[in-house]
PDB file of N, CA and C in Angstrom:
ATOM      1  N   UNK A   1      -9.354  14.135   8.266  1.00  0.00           N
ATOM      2  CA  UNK A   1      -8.053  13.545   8.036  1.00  0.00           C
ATOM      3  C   UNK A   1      -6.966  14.402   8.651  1.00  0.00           C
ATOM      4  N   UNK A   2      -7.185  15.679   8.927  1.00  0.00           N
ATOM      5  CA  UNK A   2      -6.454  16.680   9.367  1.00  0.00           C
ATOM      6  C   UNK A   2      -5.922  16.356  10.954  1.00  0.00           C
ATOM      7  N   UNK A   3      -7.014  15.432  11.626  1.00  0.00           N
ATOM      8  CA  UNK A   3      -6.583  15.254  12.824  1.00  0.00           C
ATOM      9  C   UNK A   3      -5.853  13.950  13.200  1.00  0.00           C
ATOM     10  N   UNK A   4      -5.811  13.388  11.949  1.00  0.00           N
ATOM     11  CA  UNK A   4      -5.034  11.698  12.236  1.00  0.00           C
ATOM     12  C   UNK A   4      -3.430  12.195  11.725  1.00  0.00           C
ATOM     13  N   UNK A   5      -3.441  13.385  11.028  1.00  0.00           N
ATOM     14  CA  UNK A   5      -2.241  13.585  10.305  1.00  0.00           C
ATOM     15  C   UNK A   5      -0.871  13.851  11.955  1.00  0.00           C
ATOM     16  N   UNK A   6      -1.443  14.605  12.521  1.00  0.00           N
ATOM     17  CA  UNK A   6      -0.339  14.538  13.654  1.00  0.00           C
ATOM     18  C   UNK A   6       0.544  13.096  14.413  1.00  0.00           C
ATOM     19  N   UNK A   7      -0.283  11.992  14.665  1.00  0.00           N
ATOM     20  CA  UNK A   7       0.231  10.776  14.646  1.00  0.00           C
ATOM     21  C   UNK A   7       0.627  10.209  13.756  1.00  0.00           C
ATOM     22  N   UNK A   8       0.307  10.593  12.418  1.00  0.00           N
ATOM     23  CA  UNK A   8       0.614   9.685  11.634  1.00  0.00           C
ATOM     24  C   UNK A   8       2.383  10.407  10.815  1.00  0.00           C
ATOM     25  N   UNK A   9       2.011  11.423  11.104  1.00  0.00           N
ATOM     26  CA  UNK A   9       3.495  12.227  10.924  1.00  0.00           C
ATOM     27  C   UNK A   9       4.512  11.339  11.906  1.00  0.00           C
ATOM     28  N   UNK A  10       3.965  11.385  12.758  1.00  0.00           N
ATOM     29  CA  UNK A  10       4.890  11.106  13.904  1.00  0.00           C
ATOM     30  C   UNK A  10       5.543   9.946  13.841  1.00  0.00           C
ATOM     31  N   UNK A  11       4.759   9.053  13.133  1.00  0.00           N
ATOM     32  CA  UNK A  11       5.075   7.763  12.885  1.00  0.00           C
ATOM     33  C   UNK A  11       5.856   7.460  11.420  1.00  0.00           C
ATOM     34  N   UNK A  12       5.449   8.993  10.925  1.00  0.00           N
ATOM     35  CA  UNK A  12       6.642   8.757   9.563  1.00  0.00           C
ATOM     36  C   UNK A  12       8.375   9.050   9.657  1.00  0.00           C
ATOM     37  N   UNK A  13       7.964   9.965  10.652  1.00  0.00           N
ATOM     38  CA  UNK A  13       9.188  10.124  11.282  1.00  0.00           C
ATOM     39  C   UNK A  13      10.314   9.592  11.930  1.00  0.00           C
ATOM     40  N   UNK A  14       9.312   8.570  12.727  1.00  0.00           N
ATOM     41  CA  UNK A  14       9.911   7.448  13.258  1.00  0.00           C
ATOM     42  C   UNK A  14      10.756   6.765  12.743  1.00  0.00           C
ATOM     43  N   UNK A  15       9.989   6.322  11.592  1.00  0.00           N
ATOM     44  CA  UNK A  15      10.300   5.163  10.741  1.00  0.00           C
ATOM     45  C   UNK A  15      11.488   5.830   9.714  1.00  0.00           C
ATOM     46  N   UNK A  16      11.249   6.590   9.494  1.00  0.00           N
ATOM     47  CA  UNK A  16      12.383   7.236   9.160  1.00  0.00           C
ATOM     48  C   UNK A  16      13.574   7.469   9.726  1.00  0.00           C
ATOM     49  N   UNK A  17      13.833   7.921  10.608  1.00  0.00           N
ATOM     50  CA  UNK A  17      14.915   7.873  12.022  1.00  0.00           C
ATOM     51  C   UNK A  17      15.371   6.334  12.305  1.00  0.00           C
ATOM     52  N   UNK A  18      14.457   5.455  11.838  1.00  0.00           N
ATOM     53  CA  UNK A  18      14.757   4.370  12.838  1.00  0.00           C
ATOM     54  C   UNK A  18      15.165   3.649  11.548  1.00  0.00           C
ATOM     55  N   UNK A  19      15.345   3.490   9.956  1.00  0.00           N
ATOM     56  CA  UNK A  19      15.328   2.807   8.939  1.00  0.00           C
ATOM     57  C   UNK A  19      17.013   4.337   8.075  1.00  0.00           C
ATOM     58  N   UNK A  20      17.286   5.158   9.154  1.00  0.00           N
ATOM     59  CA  UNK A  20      17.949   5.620   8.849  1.00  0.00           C
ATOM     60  C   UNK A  20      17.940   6.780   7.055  1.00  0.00           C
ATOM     61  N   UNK A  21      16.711   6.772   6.809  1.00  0.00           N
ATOM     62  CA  UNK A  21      16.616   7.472   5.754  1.00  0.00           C
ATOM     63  C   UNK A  21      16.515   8.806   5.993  1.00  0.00           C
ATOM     64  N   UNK A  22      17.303   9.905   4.909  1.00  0.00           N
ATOM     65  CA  UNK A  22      17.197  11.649   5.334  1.00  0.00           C
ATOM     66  C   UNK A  22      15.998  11.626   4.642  1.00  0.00           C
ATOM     67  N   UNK A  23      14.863  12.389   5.936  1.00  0.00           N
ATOM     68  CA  UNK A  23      13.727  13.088   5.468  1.00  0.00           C
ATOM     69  C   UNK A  23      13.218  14.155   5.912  1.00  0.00           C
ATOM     70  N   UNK A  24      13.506  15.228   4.973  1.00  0.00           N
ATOM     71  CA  UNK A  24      13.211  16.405   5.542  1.00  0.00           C
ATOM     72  C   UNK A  24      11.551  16.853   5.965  1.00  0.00           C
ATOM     73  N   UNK A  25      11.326  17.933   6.943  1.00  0.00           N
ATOM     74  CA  UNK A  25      10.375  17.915   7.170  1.00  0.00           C
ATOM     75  C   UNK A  25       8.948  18.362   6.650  1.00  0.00           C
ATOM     76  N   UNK A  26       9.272  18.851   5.242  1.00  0.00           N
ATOM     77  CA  UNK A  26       8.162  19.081   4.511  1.00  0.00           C
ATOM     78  C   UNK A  26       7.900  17.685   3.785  1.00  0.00           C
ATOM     79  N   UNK A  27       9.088  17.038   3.531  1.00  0.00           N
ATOM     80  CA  UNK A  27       8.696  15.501   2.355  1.00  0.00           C
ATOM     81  C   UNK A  27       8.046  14.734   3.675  1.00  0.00           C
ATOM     82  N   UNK A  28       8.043  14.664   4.675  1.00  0.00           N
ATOM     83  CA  UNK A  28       7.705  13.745   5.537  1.00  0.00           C
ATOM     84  C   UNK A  28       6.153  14.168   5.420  1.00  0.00           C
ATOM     85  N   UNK A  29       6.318  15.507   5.605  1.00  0.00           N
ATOM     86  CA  UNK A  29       4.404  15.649   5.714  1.00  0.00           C
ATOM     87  C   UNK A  29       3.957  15.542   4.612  1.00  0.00           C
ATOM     88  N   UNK A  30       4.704  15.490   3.411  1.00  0.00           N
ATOM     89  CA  UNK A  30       3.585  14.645   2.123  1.00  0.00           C
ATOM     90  C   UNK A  30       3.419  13.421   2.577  1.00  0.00           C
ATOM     91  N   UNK A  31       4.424  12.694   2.749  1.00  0.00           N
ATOM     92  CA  UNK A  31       4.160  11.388   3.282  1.00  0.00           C
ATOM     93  C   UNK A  31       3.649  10.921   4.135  1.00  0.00           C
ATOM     94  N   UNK A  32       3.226  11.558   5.155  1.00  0.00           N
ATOM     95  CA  UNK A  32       2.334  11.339   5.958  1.00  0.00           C
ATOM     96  C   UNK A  32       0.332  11.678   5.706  1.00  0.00           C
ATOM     97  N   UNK A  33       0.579  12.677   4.839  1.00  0.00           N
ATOM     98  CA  UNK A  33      -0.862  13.337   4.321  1.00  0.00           C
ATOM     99  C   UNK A  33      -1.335  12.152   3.256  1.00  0.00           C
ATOM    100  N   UNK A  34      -0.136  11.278   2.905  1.00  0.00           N
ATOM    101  CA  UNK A  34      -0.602  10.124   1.655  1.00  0.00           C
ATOM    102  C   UNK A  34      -0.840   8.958   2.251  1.00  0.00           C
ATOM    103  N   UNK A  35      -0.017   8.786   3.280  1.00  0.00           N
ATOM    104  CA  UNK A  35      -0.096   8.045   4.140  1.00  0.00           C
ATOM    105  C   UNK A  35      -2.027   7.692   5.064  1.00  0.00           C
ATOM    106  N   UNK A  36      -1.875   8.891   5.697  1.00  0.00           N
ATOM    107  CA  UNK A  36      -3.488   9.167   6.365  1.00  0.00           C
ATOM    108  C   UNK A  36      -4.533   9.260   5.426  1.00  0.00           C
ATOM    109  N   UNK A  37      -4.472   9.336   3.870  1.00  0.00           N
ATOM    110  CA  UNK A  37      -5.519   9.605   2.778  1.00  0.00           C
ATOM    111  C   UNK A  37      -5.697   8.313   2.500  1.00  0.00           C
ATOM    112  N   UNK A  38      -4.407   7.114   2.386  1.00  0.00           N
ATOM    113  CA  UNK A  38      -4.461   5.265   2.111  1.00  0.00           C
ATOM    114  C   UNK A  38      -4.874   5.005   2.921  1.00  0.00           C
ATOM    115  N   UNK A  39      -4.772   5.282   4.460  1.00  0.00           N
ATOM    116  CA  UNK A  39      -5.970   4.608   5.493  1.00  0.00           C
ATOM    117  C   UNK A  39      -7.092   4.696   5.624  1.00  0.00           C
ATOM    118  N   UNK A  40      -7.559   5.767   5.548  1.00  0.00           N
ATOM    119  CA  UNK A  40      -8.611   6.177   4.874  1.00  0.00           C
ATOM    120  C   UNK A  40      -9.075   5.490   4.208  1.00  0.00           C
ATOM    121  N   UNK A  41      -9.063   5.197   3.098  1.00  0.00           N
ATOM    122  CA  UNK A  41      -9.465   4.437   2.125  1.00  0.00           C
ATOM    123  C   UNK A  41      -9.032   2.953   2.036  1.00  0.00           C
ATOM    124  N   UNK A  42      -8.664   2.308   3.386  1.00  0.00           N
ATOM    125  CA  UNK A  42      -8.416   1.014   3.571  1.00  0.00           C
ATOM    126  C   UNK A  42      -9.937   0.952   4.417  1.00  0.00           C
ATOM    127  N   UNK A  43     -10.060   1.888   5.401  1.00  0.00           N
ATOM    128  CA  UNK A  43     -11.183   1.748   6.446  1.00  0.00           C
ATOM    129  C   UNK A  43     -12.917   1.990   5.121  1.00  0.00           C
ATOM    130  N   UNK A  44     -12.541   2.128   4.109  1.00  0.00           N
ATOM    131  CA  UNK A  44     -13.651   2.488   3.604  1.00  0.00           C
ATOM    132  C   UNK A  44     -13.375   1.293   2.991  1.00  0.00           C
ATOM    133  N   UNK A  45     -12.596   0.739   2.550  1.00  0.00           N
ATOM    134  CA  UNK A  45     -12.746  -1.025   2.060  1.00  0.00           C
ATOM    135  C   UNK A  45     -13.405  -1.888   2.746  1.00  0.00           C
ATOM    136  N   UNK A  46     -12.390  -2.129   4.067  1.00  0.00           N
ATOM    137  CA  UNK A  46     -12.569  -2.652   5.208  1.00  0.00           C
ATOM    138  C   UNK A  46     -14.614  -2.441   5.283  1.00  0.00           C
ATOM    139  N   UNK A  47     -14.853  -1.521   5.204  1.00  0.00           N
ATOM    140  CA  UNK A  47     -16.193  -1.663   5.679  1.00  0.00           C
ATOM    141  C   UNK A  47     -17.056  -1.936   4.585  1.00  0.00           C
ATOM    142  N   UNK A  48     -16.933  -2.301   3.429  1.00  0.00           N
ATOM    143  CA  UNK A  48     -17.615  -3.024   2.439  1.00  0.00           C
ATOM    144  C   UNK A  48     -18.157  -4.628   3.005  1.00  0.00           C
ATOM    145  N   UNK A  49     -19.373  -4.934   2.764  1.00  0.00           N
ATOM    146  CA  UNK A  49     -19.775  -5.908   3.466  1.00  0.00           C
ATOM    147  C   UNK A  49     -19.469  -6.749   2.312  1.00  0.00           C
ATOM    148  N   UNK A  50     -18.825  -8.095   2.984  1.00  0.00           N
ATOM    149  CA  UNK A  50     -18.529  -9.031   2.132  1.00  0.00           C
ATOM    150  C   UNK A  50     -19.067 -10.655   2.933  1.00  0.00           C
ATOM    151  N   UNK A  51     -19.977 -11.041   2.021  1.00  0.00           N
ATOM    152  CA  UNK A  51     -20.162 -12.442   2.628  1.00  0.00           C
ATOM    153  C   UNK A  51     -19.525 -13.583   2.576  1.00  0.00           C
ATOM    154  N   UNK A  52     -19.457 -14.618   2.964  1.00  0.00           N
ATOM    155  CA  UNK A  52     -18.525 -15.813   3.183  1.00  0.00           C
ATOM    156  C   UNK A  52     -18.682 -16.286   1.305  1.00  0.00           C
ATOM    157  N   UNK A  53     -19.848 -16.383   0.528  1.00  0.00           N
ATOM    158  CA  UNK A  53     -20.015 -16.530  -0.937  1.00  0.00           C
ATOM    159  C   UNK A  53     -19.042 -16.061  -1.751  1.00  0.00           C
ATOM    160  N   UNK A  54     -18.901 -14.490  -1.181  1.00  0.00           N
ATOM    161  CA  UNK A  54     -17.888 -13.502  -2.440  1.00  0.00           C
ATOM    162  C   UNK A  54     -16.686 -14.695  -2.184  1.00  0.00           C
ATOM    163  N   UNK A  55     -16.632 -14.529  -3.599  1.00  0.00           N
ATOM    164  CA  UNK A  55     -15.421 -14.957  -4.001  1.00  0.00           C
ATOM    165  C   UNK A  55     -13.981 -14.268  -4.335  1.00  0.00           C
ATOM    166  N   UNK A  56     -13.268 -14.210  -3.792  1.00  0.00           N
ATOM    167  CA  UNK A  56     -11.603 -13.113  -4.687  1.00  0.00           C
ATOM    168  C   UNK A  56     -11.765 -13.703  -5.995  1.00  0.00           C
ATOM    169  N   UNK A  57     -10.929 -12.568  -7.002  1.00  0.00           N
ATOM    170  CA  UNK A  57     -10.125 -12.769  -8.314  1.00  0.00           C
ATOM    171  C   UNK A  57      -9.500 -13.823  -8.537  1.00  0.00           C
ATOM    172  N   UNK A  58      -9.523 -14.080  -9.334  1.00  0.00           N
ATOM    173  CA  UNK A  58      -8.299 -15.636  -9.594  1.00  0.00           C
ATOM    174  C   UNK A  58      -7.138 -14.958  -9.346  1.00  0.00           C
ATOM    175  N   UNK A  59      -6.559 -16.279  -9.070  1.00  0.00           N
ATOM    176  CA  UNK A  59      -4.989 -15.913  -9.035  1.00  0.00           C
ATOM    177  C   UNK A  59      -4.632 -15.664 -10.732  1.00  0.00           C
ATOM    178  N   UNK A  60      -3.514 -14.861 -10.820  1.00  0.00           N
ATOM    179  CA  UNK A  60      -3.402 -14.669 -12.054  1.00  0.00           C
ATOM    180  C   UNK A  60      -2.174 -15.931 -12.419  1.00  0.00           C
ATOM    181  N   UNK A  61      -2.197 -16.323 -13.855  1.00  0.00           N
ATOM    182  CA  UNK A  61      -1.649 -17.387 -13.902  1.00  0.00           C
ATOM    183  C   UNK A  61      -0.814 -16.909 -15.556  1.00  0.00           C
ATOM    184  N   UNK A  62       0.285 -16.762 -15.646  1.00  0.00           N
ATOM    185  CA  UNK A  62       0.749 -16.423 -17.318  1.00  0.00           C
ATOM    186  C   UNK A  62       0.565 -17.980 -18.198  1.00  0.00           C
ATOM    187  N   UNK A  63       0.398 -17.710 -19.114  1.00  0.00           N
ATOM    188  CA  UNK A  63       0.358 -19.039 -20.055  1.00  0.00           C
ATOM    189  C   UNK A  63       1.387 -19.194 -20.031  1.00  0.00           C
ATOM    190  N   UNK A  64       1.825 -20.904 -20.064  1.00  0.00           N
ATOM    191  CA  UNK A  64       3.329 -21.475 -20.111  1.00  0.00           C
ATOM    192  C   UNK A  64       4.000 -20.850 -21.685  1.00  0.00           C
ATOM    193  N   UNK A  65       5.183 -21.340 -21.752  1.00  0.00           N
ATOM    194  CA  UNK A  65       6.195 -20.517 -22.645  1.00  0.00           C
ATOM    195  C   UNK A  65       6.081 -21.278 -23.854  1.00  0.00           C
ATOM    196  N   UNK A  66       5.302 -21.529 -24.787  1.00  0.00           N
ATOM    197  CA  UNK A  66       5.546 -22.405 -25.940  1.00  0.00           C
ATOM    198  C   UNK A  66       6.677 -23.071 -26.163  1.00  0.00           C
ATOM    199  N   UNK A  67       6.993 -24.782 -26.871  1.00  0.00           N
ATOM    200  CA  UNK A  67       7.871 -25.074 -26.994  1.00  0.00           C
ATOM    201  C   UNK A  67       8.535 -24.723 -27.792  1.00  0.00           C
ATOM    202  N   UNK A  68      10.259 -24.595 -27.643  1.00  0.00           N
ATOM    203  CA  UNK A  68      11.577 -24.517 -28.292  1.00  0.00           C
ATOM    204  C   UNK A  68      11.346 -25.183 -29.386  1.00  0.00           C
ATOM    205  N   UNK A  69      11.559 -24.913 -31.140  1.00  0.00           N
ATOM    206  CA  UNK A  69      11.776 -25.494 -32.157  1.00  0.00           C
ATOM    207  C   UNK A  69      13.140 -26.078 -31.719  1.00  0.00           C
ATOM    208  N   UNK A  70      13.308 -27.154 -32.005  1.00  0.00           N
ATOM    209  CA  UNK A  70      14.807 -27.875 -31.764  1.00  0.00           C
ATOM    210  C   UNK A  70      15.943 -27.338 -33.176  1.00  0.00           C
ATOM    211  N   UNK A  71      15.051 -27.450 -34.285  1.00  0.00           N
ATOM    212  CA  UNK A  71      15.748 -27.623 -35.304  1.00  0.00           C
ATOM    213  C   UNK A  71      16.162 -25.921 -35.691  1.00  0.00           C
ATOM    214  N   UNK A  72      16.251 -24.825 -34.710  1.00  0.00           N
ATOM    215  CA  UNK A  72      16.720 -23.671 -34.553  1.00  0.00           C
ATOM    216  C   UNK A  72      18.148 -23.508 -33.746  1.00  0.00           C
TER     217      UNK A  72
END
């Protein structure tokens, strides 16, 4: 991970400069070291074999709001 961190700094930087936010250069390299540790662990998702069967989670759905007593 040590060697993706140089681009990926670079690109925090960017985005920073370019979205106008002050980021100094030690907070940037946390953010970039958290940054390169979530890709990481997108590419280790990403490579979970999933067949056309698997199904996703339901959508989550809240139960509707019970009705209003009128006579309140």
């Amino acid at each position: 991970m040590h060697d993706d961190l140089d681009p990926t700094l670079a690109y925090v930087k960017s985005a920073a400069r370019l979205l106008a936010l002050p980021l100094p250069d030690a907070q940037a390299a946390r953010v970039a070291t958290h940054l390169a540790r979530t890709a990481t662990l997108a590419l280790l998702l990403d490579a979970a074999p999933l067949a056309a069967h698997d199904e996703p989670a339901q959508v989550y759905a809240p139960a509707p709001f019970p009705p209003e007593d009128p006579s309140r």
